[in-house]
Protein backbone atom coordinates (compact mmCIF):
# COMPACT_ATOMS: atom_id res chain seq x y z
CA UNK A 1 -15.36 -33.25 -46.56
CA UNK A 2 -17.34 -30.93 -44.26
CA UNK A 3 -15.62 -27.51 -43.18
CA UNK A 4 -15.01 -28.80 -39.29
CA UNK A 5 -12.73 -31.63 -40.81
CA UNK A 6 -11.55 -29.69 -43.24
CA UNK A 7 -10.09 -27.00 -40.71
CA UNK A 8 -9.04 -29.71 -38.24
CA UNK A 9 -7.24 -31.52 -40.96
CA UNK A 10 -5.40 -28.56 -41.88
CA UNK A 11 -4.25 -27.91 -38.54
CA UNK A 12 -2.85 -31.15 -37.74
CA UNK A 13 -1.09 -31.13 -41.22
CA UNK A 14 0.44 -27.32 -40.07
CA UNK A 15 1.27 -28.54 -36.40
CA UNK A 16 3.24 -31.54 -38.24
CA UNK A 17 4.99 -29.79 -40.99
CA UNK A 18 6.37 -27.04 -38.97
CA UNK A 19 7.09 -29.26 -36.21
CA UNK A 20 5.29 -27.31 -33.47
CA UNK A 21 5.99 -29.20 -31.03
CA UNK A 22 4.80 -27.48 -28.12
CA UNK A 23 1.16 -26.75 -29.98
CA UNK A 24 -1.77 -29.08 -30.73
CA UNK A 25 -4.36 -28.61 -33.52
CA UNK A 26 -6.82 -27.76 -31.18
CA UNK A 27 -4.90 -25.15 -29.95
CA UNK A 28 -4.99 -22.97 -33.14
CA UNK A 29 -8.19 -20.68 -33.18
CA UNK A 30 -9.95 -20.42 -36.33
CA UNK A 31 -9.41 -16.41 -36.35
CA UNK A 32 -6.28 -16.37 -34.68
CA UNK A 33 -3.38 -14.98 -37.07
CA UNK A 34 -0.71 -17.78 -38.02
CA UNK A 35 2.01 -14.86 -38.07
CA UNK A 36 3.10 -12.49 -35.27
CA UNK A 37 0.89 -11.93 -32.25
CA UNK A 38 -1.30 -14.87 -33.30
CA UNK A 39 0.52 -18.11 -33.42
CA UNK A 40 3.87 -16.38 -34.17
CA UNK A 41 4.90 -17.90 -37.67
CA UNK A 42 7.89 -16.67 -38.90
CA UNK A 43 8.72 -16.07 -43.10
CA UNK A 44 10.56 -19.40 -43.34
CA UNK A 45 7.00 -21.08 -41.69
CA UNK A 46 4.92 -18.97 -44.78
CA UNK A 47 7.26 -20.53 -47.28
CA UNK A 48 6.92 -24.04 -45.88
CA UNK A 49 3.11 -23.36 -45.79
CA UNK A 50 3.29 -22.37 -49.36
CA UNK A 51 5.44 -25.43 -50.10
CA UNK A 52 2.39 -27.56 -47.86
CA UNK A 53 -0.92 -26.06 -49.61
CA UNK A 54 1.01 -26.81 -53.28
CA UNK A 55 1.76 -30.57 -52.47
CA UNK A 56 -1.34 -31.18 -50.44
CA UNK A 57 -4.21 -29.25 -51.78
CA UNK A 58 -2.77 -28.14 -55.39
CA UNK A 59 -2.98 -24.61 -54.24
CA UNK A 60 -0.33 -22.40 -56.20
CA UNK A 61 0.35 -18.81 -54.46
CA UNK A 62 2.46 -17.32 -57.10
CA UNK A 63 3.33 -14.24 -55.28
CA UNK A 64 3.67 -14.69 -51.35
């Protein structure tokens, strides 16, 4: 899968998860934080991302 998909992919999957409702994928810059002044992702969001990249993508972040 090329990088543009990749990204895109991943964003939709993050707008769904965390049930942004009021954000679309396109919305979220590629070098815009996810947390505080960027798209303002809270602790309980990182841990539901964690919980996303392990079931999704097999990533395992053993110390958030």
């Amino acid at each position: 899968m090329e990088t543009a998909a990749l990204k895109l992919q991943l964003k939709k999957q993050i707008v769904e998860f965390l049930n942004l409702i009021q954000v679309k994928p396109e919305d979220i810059k590629d070098d815009e934080p996810l947390f505080g002044e960027g798209l303002g992702l809270d602790s309980i969001d990182s841990i539901e991302l964690i919980v996303l990249l392990g079931r999704e993508y097999g990533i395992n972040i053993q110390d958030p």
